[in-house]
N, C-alpha and C. Protein backbone atom coordinates (compact mmCIF):
# COMPACT_ATOMS: atom_id res chain seq x y z
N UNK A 1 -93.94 -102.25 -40.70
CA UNK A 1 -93.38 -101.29 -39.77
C UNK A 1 -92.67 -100.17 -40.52
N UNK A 2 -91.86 -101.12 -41.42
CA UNK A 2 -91.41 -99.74 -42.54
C UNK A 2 -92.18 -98.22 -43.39
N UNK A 3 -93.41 -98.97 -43.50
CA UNK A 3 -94.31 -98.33 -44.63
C UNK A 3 -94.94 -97.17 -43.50
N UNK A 4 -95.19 -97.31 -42.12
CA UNK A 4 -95.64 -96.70 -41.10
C UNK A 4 -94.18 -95.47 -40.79
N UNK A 5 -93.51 -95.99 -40.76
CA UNK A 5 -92.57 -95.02 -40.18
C UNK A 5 -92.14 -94.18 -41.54
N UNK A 6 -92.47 -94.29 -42.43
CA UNK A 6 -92.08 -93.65 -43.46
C UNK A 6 -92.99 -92.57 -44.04
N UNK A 7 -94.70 -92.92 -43.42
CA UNK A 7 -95.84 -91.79 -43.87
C UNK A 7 -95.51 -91.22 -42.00
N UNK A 8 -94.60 -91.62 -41.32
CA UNK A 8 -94.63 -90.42 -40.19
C UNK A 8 -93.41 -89.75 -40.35
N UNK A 9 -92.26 -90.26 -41.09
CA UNK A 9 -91.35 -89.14 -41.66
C UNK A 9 -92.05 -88.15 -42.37
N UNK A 10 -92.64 -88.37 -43.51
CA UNK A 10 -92.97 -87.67 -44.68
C UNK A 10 -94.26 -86.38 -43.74
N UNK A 11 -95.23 -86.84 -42.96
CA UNK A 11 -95.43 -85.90 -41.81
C UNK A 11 -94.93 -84.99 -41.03
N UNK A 12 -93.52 -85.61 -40.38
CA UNK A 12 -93.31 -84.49 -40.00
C UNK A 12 -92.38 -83.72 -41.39
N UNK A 13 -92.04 -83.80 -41.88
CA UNK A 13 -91.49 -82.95 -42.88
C UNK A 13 -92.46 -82.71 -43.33
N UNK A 14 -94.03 -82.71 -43.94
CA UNK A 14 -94.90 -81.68 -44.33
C UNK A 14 -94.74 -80.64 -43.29
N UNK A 15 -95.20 -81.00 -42.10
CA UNK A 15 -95.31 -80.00 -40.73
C UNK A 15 -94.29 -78.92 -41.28
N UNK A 16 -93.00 -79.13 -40.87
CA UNK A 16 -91.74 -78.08 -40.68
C UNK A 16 -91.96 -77.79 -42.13
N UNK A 17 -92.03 -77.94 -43.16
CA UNK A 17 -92.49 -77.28 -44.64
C UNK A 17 -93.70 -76.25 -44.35
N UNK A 18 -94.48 -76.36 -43.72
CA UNK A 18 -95.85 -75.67 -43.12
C UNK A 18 -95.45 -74.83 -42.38
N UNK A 19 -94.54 -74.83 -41.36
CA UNK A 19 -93.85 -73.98 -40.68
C UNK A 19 -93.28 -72.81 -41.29
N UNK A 20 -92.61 -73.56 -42.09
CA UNK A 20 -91.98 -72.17 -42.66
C UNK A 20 -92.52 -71.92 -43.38
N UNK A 21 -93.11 -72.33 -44.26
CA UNK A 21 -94.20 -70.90 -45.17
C UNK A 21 -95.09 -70.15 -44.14
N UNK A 22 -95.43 -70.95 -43.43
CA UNK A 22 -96.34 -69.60 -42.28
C UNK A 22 -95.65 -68.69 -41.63
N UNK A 23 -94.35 -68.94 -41.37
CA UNK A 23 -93.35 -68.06 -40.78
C UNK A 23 -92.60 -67.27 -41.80
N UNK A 24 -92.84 -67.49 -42.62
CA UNK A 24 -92.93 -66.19 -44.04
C UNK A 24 -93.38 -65.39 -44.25
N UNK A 25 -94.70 -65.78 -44.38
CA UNK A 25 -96.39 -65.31 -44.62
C UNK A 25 -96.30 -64.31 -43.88
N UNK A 26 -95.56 -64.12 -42.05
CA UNK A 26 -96.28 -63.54 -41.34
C UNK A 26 -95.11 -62.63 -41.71
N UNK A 27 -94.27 -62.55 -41.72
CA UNK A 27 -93.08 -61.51 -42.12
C UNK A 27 -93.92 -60.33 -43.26
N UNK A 28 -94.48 -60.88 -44.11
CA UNK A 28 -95.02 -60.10 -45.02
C UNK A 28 -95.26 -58.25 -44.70
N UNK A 29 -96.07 -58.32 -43.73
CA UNK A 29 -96.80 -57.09 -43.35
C UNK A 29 -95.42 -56.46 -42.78
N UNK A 30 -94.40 -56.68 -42.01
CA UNK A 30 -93.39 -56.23 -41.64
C UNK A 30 -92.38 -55.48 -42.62
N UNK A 31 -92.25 -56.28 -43.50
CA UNK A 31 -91.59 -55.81 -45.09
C UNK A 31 -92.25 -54.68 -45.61
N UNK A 32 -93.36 -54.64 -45.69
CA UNK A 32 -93.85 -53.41 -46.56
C UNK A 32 -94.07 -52.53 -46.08
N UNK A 33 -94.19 -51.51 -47.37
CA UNK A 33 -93.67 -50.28 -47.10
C UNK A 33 -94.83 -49.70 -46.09
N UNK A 34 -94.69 -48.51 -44.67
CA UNK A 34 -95.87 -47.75 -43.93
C UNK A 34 -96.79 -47.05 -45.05
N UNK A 35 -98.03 -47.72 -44.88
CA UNK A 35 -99.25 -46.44 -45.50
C UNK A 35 -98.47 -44.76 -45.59
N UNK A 36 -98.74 -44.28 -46.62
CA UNK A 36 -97.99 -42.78 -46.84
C UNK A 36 -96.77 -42.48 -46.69
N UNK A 37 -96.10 -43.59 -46.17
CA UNK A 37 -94.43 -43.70 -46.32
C UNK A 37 -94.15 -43.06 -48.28
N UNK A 38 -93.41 -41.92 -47.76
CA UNK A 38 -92.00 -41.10 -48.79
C UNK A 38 -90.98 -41.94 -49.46
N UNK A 39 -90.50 -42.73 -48.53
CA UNK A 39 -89.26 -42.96 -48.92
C UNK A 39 -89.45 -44.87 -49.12
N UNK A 40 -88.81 -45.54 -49.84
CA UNK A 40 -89.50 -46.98 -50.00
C UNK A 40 -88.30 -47.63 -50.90
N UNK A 41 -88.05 -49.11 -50.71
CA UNK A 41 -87.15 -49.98 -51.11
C UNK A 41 -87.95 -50.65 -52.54
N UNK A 42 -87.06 -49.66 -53.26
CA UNK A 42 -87.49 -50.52 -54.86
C UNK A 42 -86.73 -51.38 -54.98
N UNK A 43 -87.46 -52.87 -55.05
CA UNK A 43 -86.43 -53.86 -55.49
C UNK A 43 -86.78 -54.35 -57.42
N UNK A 44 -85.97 -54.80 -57.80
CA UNK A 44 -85.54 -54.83 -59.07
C UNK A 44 -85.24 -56.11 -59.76
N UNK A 45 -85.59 -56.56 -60.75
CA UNK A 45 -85.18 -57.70 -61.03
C UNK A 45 -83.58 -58.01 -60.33
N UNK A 46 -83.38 -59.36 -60.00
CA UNK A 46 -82.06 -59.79 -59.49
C UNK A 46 -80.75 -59.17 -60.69
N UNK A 47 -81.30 -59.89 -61.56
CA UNK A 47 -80.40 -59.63 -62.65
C UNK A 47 -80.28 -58.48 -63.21
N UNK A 48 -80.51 -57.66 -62.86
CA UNK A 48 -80.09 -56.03 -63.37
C UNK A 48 -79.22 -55.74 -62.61
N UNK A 49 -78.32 -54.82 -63.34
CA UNK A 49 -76.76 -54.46 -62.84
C UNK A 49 -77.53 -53.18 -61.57
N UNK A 50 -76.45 -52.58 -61.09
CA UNK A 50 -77.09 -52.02 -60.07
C UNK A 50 -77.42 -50.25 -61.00
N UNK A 51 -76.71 -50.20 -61.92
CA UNK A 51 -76.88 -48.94 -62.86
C UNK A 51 -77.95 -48.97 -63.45
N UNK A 52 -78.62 -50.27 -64.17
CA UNK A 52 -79.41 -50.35 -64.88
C UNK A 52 -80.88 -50.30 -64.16
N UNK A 53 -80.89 -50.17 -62.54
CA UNK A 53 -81.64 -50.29 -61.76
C UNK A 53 -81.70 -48.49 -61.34
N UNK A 54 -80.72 -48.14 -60.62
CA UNK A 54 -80.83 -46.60 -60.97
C UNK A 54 -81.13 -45.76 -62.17
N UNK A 55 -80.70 -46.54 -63.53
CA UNK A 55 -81.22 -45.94 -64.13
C UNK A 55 -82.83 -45.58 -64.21
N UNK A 56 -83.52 -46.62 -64.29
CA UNK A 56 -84.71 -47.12 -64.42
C UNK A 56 -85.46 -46.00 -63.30
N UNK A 57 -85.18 -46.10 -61.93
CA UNK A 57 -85.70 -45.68 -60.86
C UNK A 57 -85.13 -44.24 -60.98
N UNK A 58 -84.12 -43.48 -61.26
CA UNK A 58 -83.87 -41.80 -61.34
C UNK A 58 -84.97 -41.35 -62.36
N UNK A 59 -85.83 -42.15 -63.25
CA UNK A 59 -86.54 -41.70 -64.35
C UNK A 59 -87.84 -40.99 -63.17
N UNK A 60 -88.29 -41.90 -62.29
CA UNK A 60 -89.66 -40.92 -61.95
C UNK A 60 -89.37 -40.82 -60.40
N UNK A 61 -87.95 -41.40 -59.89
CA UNK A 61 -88.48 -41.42 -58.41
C UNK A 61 -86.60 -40.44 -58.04
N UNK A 62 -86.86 -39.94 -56.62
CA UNK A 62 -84.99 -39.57 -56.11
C UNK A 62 -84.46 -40.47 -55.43
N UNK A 63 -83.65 -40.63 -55.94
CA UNK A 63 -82.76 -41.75 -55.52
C UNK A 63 -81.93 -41.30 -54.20
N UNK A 64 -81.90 -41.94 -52.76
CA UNK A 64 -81.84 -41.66 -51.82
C UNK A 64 -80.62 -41.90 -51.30
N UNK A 65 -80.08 -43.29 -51.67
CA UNK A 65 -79.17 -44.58 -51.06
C UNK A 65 -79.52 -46.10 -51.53
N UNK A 66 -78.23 -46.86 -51.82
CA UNK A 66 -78.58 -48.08 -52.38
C UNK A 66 -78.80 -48.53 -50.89
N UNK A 67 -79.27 -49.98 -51.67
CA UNK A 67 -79.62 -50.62 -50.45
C UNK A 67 -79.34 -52.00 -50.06
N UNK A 68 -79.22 -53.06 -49.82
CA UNK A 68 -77.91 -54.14 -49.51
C UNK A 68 -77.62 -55.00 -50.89
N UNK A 69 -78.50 -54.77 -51.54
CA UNK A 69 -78.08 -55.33 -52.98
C UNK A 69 -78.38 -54.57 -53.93
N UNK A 70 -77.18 -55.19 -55.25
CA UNK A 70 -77.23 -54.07 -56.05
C UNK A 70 -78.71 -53.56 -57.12
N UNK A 71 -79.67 -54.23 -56.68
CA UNK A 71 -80.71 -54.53 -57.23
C UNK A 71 -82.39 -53.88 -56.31
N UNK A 72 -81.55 -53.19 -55.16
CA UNK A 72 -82.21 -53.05 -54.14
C UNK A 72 -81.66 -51.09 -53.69
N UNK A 73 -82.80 -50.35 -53.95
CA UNK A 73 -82.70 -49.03 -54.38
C UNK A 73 -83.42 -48.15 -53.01
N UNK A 74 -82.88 -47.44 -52.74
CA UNK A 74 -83.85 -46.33 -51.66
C UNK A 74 -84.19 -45.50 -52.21
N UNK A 75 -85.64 -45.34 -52.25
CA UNK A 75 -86.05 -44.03 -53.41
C UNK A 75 -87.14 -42.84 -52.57
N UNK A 76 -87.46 -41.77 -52.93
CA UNK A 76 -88.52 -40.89 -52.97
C UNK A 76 -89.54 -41.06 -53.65
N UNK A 77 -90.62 -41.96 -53.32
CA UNK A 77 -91.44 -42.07 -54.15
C UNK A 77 -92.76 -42.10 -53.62
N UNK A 78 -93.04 -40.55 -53.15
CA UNK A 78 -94.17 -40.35 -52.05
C UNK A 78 -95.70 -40.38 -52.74
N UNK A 79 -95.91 -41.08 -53.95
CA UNK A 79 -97.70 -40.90 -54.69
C UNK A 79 -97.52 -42.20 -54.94
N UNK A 80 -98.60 -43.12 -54.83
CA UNK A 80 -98.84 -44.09 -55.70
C UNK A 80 -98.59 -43.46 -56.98
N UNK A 81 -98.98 -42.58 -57.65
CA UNK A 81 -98.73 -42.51 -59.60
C UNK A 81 -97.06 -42.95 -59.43
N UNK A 82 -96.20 -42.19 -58.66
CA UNK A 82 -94.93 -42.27 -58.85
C UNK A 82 -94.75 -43.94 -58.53
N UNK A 83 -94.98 -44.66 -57.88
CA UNK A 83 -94.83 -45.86 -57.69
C UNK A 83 -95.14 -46.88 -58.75
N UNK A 84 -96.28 -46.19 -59.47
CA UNK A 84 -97.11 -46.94 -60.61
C UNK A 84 -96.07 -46.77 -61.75
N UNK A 85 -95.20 -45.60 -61.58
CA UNK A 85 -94.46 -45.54 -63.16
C UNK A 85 -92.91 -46.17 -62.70
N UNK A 86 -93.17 -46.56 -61.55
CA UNK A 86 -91.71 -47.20 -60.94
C UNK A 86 -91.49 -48.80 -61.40
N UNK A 87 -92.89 -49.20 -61.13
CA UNK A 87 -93.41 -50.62 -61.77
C UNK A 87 -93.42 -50.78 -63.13
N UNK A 88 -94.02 -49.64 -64.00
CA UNK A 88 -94.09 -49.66 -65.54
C UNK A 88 -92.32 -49.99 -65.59
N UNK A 89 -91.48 -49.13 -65.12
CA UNK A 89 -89.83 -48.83 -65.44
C UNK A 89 -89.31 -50.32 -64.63
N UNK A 90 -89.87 -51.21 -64.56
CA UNK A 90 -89.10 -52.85 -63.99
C UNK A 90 -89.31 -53.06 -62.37
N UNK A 91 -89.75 -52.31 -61.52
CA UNK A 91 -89.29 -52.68 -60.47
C UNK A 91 -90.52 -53.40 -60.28
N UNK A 92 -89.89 -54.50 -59.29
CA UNK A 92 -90.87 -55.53 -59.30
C UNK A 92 -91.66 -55.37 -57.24
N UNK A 93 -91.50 -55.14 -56.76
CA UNK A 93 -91.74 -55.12 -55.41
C UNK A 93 -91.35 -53.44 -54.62
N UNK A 94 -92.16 -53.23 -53.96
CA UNK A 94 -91.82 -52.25 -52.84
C UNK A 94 -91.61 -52.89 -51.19
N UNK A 95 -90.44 -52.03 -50.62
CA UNK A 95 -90.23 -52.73 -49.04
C UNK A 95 -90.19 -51.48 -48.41
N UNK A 96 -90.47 -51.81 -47.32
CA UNK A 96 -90.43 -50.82 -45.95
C UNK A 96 -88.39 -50.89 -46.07
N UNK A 97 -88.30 -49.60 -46.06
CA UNK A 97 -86.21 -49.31 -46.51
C UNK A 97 -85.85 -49.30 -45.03
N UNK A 98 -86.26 -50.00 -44.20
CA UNK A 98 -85.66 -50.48 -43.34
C UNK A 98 -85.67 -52.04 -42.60
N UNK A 99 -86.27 -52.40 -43.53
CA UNK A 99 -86.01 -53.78 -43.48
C UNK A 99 -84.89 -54.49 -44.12
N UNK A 100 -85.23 -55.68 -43.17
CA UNK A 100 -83.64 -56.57 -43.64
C UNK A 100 -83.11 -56.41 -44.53
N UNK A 101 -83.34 -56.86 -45.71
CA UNK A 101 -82.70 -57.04 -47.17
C UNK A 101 -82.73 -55.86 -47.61
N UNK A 102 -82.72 -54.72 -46.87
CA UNK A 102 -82.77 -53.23 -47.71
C UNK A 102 -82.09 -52.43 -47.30
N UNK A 103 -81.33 -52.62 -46.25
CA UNK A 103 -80.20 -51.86 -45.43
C UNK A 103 -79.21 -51.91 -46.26
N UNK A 104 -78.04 -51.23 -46.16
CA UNK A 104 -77.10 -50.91 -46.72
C UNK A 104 -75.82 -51.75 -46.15
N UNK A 105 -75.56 -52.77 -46.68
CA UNK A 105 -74.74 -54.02 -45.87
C UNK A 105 -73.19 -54.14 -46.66
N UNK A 106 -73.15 -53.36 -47.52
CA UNK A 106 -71.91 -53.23 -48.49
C UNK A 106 -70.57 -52.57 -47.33
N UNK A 107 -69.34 -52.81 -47.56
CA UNK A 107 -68.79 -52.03 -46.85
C UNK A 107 -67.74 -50.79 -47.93
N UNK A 108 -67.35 -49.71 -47.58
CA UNK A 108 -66.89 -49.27 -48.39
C UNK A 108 -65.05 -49.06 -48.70
């Protein structure tokens, strides 16, 4: 009875593990940046100070407004080339700059 109730624990905890990666997954398309969207959330390694992240990103893109972390940049970066040399300079991801994690959540 034990060995039964224990491959239907481990079930439903695959399930709700399944859950949420699919309820991730679908977030995806929401996050990124609009086709021909100007303006776009460079995010940055975690571990870069938030200077060392502007630095990086004032090299090819305008820097607009940070964005809820210090690692998390609002930029002008209306060409793919400019995006391509945004990636060469560390940034690891682009977001639609109005999504969650890209708002400006600091208070001053």
């Amino acid at each position: 009875m034990s060995g039964a109730r224990s491959v239907q624990n481990l079930a439903q905890i695959l399930l709700i593990l399944a859950l949420i990666l699919l309820s991730t997954l679908a977030m995806i398309p929401a996050l990124a940046p609009q086709p021909g969207a100007r303006d776009v959330a460079a995010v940055y390694p975690p571990w870069w100070s938030a200077s060392r992240a502007l630095e990086a990103a004032s090299r090819d893109a305008q820097f607009i407004r940070p964005g809820g972390q210090a690692y998390i940049l609002i930029i002008r970066a209306p060409t793919e080339l400019a995006r391509q040399k945004l990636r060469a300079g560390g940034a690891v991801l682009f977001l639609n700059p109005i999504a969650g994690p890209c708002g400006d959540t600091r208070t001053s």
